[in-house]
N, C-alpha and C. Protein backbone atom coordinates (compact mmCIF):
# COMPACT_ATOMS: atom_id res chain seq x y z
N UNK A 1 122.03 79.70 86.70
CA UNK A 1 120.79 80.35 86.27
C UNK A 1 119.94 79.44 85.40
N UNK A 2 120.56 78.61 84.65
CA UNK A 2 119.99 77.85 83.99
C UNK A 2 118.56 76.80 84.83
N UNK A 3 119.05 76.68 85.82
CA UNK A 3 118.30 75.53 87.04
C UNK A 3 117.11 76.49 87.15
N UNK A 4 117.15 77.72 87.29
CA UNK A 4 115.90 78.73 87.36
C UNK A 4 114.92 78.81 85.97
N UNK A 5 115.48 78.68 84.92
CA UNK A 5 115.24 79.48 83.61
C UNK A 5 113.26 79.11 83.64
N UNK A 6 112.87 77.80 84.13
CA UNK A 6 111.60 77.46 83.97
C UNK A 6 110.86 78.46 84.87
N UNK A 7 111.21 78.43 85.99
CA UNK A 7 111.17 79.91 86.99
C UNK A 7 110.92 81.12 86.32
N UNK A 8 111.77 81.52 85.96
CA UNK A 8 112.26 82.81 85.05
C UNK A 8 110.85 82.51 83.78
N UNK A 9 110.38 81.97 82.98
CA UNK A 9 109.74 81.79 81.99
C UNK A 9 108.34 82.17 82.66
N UNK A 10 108.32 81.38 83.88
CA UNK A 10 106.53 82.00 84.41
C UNK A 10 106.72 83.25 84.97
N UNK A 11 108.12 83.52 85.27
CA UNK A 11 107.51 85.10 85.87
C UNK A 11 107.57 86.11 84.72
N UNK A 12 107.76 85.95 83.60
CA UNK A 12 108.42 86.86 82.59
C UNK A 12 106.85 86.49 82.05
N UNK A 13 106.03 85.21 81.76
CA UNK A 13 104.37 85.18 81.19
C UNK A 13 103.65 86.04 82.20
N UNK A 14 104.08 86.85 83.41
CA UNK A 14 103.19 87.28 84.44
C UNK A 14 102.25 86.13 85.27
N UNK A 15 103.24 84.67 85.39
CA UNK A 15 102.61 84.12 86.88
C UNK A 15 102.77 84.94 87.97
N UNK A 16 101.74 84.41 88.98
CA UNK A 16 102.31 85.11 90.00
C UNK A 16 102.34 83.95 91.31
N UNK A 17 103.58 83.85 92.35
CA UNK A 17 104.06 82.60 92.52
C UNK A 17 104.10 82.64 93.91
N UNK A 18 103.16 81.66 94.72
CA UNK A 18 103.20 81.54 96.01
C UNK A 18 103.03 80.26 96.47
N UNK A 19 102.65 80.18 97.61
CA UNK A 19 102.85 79.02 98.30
C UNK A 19 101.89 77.62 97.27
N UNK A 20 100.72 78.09 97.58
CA UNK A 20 99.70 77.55 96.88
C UNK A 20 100.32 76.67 95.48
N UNK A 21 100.70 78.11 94.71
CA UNK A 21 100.77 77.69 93.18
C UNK A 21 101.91 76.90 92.73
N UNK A 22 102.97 76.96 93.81
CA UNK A 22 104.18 76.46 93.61
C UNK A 22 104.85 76.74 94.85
N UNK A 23 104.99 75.59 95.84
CA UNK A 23 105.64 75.83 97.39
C UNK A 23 106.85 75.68 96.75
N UNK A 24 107.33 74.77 96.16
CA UNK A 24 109.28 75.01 96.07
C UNK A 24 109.71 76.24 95.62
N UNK A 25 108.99 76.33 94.50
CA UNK A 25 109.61 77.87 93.65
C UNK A 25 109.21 79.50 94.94
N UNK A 26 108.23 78.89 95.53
CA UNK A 26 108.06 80.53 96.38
C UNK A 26 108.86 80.66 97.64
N UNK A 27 109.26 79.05 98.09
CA UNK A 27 110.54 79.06 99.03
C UNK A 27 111.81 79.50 98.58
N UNK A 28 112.22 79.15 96.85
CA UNK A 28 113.72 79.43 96.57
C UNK A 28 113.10 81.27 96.77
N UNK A 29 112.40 81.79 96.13
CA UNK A 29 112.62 83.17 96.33
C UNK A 29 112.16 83.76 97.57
N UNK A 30 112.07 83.12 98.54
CA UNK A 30 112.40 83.71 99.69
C UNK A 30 113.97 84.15 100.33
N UNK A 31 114.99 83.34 99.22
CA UNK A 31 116.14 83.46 99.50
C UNK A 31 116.75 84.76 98.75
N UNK A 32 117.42 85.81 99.42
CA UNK A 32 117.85 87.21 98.73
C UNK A 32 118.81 86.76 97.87
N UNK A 33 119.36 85.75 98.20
CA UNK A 33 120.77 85.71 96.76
C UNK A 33 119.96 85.61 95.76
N UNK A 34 119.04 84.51 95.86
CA UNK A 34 118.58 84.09 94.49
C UNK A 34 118.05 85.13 93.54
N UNK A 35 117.12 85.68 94.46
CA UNK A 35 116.54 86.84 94.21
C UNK A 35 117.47 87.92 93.39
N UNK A 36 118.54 88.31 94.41
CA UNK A 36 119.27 89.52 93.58
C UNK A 36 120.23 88.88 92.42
N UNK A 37 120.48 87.16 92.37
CA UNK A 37 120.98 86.80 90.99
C UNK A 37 119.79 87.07 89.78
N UNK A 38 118.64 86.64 90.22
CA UNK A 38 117.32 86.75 88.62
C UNK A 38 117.06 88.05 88.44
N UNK A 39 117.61 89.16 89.46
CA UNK A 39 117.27 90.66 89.09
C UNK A 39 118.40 90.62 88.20
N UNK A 40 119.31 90.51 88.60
CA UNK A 40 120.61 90.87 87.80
C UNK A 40 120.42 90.00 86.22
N UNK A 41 120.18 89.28 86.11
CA UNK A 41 119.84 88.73 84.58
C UNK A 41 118.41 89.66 84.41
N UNK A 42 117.67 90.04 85.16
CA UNK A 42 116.38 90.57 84.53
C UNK A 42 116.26 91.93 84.33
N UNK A 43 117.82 92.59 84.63
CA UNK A 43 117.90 94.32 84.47
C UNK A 43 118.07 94.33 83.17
N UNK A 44 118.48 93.71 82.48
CA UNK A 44 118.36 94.77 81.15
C UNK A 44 117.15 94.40 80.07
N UNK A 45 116.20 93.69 80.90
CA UNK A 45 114.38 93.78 80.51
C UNK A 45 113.45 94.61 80.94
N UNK A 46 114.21 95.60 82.24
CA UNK A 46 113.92 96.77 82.61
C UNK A 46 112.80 95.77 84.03
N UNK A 47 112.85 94.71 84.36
CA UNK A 47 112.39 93.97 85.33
C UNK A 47 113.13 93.67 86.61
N UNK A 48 111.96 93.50 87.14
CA UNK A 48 112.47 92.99 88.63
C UNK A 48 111.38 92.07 89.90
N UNK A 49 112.24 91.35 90.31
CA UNK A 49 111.70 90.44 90.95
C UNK A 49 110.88 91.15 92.29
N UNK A 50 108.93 91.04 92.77
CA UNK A 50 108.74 91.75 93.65
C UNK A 50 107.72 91.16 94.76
N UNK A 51 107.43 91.61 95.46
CA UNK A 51 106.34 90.58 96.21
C UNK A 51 105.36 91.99 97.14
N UNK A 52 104.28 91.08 97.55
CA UNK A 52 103.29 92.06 98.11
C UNK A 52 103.87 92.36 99.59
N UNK A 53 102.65 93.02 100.16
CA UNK A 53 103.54 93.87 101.70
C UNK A 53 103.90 92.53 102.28
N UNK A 54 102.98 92.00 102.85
CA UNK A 54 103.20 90.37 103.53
C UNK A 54 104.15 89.49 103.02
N UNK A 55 104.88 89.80 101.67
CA UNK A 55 105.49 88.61 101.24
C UNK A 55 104.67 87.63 101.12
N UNK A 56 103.22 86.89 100.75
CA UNK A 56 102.89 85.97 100.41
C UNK A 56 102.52 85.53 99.26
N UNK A 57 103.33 86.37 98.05
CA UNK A 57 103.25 86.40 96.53
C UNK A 57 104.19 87.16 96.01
N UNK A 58 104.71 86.38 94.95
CA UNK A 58 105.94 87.01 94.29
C UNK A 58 105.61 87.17 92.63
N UNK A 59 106.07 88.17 91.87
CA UNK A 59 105.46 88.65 90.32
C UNK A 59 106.83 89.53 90.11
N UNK A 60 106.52 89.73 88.98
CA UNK A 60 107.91 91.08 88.32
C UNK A 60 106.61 92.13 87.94
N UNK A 61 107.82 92.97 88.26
CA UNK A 61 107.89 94.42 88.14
C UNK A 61 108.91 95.32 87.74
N UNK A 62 108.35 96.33 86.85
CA UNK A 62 109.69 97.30 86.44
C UNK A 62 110.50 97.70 87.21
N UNK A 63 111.66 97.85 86.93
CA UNK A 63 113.00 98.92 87.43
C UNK A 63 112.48 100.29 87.30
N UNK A 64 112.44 100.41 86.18
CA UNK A 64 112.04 101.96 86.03
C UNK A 64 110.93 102.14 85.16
N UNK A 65 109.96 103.07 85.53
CA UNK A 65 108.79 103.64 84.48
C UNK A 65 109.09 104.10 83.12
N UNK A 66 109.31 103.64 82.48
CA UNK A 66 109.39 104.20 80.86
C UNK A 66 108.30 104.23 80.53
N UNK A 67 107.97 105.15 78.84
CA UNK A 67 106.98 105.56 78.38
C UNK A 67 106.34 104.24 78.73
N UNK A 68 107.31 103.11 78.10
CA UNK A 68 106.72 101.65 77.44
C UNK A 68 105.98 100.95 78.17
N UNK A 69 106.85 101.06 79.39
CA UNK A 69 106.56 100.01 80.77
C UNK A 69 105.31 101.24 81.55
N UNK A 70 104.88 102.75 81.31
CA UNK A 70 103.57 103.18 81.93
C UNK A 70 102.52 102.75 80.68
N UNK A 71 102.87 102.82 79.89
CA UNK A 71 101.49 101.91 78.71
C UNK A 71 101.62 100.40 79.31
N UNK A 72 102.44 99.62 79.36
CA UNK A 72 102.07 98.29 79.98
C UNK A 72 101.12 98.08 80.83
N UNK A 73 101.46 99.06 82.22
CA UNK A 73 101.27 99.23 83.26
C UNK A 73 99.55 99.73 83.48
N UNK A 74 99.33 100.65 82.39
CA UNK A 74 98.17 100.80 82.09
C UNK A 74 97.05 100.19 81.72
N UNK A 75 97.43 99.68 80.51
CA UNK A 75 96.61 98.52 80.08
C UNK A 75 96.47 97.44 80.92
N UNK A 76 97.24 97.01 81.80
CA UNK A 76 97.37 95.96 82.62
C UNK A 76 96.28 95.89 83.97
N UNK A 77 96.33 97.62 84.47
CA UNK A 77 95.40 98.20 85.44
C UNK A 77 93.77 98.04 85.03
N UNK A 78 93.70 98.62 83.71
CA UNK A 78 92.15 98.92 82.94
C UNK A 78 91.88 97.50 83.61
N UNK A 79 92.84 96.16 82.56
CA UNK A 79 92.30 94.98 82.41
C UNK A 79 91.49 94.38 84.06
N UNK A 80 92.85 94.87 84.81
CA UNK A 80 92.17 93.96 86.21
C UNK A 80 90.90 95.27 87.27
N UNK A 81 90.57 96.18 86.63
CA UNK A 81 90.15 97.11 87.41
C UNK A 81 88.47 96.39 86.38
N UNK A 82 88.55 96.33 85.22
CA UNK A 82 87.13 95.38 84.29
C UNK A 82 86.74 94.64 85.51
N UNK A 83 88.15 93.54 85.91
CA UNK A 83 87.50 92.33 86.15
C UNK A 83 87.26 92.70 87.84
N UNK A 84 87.47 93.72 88.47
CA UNK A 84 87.57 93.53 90.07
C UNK A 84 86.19 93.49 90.90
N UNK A 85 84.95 94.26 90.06
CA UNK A 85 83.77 94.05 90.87
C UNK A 85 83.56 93.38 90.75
N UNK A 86 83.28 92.06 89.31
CA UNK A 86 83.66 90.48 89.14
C UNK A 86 84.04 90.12 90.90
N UNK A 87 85.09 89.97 90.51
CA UNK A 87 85.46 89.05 91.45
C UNK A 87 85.42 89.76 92.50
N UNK A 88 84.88 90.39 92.95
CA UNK A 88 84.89 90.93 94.44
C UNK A 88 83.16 90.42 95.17
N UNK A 89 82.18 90.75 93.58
CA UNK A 89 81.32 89.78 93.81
C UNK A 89 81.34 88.29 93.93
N UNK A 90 81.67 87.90 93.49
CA UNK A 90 82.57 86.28 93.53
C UNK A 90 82.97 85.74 94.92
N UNK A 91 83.77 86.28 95.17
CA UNK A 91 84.31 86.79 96.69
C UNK A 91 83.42 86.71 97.81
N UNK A 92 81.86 87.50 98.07
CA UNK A 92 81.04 88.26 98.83
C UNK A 92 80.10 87.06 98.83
N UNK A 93 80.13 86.05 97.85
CA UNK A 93 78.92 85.31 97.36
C UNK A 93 79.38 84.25 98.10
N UNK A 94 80.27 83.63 97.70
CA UNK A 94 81.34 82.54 98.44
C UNK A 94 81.05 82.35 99.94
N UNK A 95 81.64 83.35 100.14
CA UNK A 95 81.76 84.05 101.78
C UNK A 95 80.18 83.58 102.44
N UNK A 96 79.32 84.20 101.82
CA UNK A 96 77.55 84.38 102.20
C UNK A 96 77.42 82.90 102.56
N UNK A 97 77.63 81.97 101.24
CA UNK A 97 77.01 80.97 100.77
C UNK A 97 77.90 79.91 101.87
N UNK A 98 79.26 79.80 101.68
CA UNK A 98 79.57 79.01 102.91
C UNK A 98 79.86 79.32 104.09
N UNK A 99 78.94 80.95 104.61
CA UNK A 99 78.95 80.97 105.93
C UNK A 99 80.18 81.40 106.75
N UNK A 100 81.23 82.14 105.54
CA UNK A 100 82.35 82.27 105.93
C UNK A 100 82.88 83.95 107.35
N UNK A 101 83.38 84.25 107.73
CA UNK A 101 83.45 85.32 109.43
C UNK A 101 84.10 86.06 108.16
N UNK A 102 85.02 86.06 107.55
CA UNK A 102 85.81 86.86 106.52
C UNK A 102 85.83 86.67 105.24
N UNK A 103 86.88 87.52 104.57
CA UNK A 103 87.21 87.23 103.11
C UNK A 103 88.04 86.37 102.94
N UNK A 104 87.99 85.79 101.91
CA UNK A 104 88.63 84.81 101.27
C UNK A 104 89.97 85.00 101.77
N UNK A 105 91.27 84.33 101.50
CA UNK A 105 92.58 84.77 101.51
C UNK A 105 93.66 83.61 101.25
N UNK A 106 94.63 83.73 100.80
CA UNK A 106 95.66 82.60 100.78
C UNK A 106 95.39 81.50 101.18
N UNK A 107 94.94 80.56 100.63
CA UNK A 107 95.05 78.91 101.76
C UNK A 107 93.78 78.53 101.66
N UNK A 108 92.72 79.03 101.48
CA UNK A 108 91.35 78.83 101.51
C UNK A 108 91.13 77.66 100.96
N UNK A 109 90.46 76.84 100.92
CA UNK A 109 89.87 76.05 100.21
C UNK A 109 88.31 75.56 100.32
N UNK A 110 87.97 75.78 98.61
CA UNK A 110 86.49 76.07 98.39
C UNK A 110 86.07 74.56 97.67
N UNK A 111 84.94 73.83 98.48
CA UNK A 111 84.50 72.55 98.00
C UNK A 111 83.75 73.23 96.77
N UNK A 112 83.53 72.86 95.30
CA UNK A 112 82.42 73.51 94.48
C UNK A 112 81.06 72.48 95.10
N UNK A 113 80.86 71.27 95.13
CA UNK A 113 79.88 70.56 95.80
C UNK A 113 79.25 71.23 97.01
N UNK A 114 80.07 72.29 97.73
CA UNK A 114 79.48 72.46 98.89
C UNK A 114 79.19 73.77 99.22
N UNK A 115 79.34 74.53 98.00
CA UNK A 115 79.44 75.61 97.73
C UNK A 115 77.88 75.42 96.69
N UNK A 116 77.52 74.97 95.58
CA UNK A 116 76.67 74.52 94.97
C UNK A 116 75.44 73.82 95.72
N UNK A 117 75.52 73.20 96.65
CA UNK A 117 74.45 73.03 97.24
C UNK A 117 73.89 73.91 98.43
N UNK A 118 74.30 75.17 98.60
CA UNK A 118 73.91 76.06 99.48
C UNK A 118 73.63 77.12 98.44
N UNK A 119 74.23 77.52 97.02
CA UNK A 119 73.22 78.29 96.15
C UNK A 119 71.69 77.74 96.10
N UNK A 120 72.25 76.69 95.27
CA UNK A 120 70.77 76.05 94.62
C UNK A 120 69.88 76.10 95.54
N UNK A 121 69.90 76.12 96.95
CA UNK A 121 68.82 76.19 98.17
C UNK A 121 68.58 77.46 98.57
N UNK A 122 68.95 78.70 98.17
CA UNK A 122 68.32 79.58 98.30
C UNK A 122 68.15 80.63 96.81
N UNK A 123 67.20 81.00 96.89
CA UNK A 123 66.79 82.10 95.48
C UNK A 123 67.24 83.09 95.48
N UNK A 124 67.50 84.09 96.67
CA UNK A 124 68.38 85.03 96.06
C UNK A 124 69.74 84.94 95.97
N UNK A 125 70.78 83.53 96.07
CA UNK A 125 72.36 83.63 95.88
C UNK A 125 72.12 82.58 94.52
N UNK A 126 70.55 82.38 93.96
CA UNK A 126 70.63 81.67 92.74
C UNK A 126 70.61 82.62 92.08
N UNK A 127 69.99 84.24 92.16
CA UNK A 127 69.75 85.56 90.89
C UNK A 127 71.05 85.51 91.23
N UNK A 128 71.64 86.11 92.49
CA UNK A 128 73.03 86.77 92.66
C UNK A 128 73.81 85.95 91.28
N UNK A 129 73.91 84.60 91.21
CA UNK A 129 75.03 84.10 91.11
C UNK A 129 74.77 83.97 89.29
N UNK A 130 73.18 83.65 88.87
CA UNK A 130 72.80 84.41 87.41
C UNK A 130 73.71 85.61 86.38
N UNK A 131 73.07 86.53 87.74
CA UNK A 131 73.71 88.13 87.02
C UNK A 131 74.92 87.88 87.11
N UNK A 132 75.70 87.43 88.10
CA UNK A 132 77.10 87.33 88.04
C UNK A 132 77.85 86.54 86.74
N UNK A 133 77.29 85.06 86.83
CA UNK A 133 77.72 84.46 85.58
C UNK A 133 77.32 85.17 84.34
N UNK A 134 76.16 85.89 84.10
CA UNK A 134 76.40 86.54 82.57
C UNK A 134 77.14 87.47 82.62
N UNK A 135 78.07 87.88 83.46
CA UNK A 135 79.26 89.08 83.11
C UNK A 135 80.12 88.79 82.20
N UNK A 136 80.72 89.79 81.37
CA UNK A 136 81.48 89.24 80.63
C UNK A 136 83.00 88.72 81.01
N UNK A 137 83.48 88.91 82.38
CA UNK A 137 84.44 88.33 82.89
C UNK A 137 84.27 86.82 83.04
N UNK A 138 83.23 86.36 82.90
CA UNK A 138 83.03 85.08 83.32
C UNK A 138 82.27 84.02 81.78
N UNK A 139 81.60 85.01 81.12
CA UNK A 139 81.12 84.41 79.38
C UNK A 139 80.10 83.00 80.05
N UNK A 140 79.64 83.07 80.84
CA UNK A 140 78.07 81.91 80.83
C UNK A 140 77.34 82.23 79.84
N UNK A 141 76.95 80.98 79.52
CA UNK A 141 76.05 80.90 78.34
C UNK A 141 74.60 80.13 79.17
N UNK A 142 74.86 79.51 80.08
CA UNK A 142 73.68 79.08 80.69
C UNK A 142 73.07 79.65 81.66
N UNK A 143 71.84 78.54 81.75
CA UNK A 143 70.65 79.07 82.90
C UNK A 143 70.49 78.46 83.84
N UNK A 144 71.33 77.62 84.04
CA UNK A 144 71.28 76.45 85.18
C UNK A 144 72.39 76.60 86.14
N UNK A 145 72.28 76.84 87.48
CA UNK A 145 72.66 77.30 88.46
C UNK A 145 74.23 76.47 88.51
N UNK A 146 74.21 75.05 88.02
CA UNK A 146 75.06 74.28 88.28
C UNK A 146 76.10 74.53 87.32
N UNK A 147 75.81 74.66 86.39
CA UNK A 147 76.51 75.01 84.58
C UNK A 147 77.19 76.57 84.83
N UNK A 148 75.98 77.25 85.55
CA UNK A 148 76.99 78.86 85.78
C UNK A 148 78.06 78.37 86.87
N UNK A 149 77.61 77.59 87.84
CA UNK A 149 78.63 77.85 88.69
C UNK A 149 80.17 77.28 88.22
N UNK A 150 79.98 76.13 87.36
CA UNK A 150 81.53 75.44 87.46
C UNK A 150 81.82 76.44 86.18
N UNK A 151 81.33 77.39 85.42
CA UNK A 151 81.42 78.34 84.45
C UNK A 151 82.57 79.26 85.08
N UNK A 152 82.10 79.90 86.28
CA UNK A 152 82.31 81.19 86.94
C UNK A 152 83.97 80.28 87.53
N UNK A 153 83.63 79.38 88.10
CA UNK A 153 84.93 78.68 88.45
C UNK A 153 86.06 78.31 87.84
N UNK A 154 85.50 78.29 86.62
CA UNK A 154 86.55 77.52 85.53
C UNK A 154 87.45 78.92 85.18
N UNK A 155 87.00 80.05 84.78
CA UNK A 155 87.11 81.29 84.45
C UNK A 155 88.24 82.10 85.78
N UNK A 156 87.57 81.99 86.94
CA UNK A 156 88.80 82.18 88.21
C UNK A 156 90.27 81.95 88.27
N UNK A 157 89.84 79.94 87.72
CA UNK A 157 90.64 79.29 87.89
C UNK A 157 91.76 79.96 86.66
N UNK A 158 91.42 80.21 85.50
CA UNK A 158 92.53 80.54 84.46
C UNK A 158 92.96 82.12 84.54
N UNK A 159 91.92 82.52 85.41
CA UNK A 159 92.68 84.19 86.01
C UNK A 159 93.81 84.09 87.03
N UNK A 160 93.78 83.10 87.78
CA UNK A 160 95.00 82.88 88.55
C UNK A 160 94.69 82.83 90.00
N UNK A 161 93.11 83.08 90.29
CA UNK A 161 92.92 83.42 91.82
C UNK A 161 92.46 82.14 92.59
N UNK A 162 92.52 80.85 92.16
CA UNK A 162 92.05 79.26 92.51
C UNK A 162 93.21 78.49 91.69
N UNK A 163 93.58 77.78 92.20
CA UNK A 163 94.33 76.69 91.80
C UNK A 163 93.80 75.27 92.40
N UNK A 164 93.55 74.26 91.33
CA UNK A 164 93.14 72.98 91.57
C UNK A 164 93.71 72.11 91.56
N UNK A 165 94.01 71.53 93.09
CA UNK A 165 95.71 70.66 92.73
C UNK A 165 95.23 69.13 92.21
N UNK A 166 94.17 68.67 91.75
CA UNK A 166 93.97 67.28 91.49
C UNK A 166 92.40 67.79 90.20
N UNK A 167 93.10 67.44 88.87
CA UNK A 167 91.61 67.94 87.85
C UNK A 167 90.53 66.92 87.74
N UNK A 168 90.90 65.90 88.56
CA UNK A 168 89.43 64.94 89.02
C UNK A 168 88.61 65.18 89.97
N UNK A 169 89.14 66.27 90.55
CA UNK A 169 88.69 66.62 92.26
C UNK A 169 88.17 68.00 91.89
N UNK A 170 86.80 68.42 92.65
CA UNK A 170 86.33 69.22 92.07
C UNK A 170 86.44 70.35 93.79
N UNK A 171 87.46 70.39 94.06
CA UNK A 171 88.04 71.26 94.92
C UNK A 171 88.84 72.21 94.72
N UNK A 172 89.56 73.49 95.39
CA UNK A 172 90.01 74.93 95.17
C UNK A 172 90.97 75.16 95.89
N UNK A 173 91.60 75.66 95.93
CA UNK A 173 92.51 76.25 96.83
C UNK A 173 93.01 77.67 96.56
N UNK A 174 92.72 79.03 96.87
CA UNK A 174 92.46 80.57 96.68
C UNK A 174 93.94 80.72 96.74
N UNK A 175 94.43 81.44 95.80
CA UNK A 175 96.15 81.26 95.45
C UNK A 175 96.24 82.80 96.20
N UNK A 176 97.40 83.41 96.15
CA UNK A 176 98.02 84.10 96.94
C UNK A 176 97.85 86.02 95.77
N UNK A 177 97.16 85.54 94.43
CA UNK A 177 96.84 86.25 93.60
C UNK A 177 95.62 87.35 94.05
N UNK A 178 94.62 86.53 95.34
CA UNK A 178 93.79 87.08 96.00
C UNK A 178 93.96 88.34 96.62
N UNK A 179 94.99 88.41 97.58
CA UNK A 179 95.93 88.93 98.01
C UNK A 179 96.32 90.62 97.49
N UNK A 180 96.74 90.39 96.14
CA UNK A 180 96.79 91.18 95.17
C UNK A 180 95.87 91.98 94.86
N UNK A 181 94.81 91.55 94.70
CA UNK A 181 93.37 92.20 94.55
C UNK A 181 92.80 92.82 95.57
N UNK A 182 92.94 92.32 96.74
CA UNK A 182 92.49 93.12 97.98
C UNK A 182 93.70 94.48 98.23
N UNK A 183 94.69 93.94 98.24
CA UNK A 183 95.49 95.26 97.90
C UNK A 183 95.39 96.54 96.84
N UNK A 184 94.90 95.75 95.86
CA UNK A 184 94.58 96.89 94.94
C UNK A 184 92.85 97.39 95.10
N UNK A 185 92.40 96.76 95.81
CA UNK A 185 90.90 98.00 96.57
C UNK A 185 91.25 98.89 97.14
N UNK A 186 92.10 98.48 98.06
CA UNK A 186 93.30 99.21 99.37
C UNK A 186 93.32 100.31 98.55
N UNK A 187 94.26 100.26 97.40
CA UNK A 187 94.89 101.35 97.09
C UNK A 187 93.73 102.38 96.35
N UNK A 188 92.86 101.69 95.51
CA UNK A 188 91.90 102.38 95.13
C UNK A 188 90.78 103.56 96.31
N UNK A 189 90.84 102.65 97.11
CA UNK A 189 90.02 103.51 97.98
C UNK A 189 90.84 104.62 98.77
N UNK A 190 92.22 104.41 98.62
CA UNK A 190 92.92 105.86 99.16
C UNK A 190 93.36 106.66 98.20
N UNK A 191 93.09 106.36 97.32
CA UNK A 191 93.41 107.25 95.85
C UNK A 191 91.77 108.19 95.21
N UNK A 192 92.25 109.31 94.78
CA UNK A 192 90.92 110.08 94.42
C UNK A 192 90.39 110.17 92.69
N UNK A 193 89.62 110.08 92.18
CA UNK A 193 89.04 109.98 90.88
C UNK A 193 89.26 108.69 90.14
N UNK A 194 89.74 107.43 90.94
CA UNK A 194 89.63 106.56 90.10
C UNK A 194 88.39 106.18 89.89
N UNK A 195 87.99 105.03 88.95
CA UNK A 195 86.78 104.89 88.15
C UNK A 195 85.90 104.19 88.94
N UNK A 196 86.36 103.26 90.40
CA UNK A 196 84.89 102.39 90.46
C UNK A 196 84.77 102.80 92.00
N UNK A 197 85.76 103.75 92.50
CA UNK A 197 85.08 104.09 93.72
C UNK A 197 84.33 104.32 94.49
N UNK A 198 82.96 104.45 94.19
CA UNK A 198 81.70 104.54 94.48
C UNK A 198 81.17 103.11 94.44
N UNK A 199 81.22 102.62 93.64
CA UNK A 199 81.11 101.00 93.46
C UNK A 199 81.25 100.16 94.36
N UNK A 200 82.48 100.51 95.72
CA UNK A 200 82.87 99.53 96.16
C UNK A 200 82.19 99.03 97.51
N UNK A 201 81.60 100.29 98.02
CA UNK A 201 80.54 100.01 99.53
C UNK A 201 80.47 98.56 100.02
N UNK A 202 79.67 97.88 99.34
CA UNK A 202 79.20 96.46 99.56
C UNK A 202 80.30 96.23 99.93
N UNK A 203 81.25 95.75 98.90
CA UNK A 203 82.44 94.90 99.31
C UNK A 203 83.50 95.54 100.51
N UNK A 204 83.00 96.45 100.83
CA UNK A 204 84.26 96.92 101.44
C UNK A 204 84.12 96.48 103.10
N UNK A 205 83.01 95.72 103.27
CA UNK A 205 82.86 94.91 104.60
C UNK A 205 83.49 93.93 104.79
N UNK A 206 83.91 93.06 103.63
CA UNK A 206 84.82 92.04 103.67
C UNK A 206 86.11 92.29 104.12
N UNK A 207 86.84 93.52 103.99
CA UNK A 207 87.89 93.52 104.58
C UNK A 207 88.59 94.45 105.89
């Protein structure tokens, strides 16, 4: 267990671990031993090792709902339900701007150079991308199309949904965290009185 423990440390900070973000570590937990050995050290944290329907992302999750772990669970929801029209606009803009047939998903990779020179050439994905950067998910302080954009990027990147495998290279790669988020529209839109349901129209062409 020890050979895991660095393993064990990002999933216990809430990484969430796929091909993208880490191909060795999302291959060992494709393996069930391994798997049911880090549950077994992670039951009496009331955790457990879990992954989305597809298997193309792995995170912990409770054993059981306690008071403690539905306040976690809560606060945890508010936080990413703030940031989801964020990035769903984010998402829609991307898509527009490089001309993309679909939504984003696992594996993607977004040039910012080439992505940036198809805003700046048109005026309305320069307002779009304005209003977007002054959200407070994203904290722009500027007015310059170029300054919001690596703003809005930089901000992605430390939410978990882009990973940049070279920090001289001003390239992306859409981590498997994406994934996650489209699942949780999924669920929102088959569920009744949650908060941004009405909200979601636009985006809901993307998937």
């Amino acid at each position: 267990m020890i050979e895991n423990g660095p393993l064990l440390e990002r999933l216990l900070e809430g990484e969430y671990i796929c091909s993208v973000t880490d191909e060795h570590s999302f291959h060992k937990l494709q393996n069930d031993e391994l798997v049911d050995d880090l549950n077994h050290f992670l039951r009496p944290l009331n955790r457990r090792v879990a992954k989305n329907d597809d298997g193309s992302v792995y995170f912990l999750a409770y054993c059981d709902l306690t008071p403690n772990a539905r306040q976690h669970l809560s606060h945890q929801f508010t936080s990413t339900v703030q940031s989801l029209l964020p990035m769903l606009e984010w998402m829609q803009l991307v898509q527009e701007a490089l001309g993309r047939d679909g939504a984003l998903s696992l594996g993607d990779t977004i040039k910012l150079q080439d992505f940036e020179s198809k805003v700046v050439d048109n005026q309305s994905l320069i307002q779009r991308l304005a209003h977007l950067a002054n959200d407070k998910v994203f904290k722009s302080t500027s007015d310059k199309p170029d300054m919001q954009i690596k703003q809005v990027f930089k901000r992605i990147k430390e939410l978990g949904y882009l990973h940049q495998p070279h920090k001289d290279r001003l390239f992306y790669i859409v981590t498997g965290k994406v994934e996650q988020l489209i699942e949780l529209v999924r669920f929102i839109k088959d569920e009744e009185n949650l908060p941004i349901d009405d909200e979601l129209p636009e985006q809901e062409v993307m998937f």
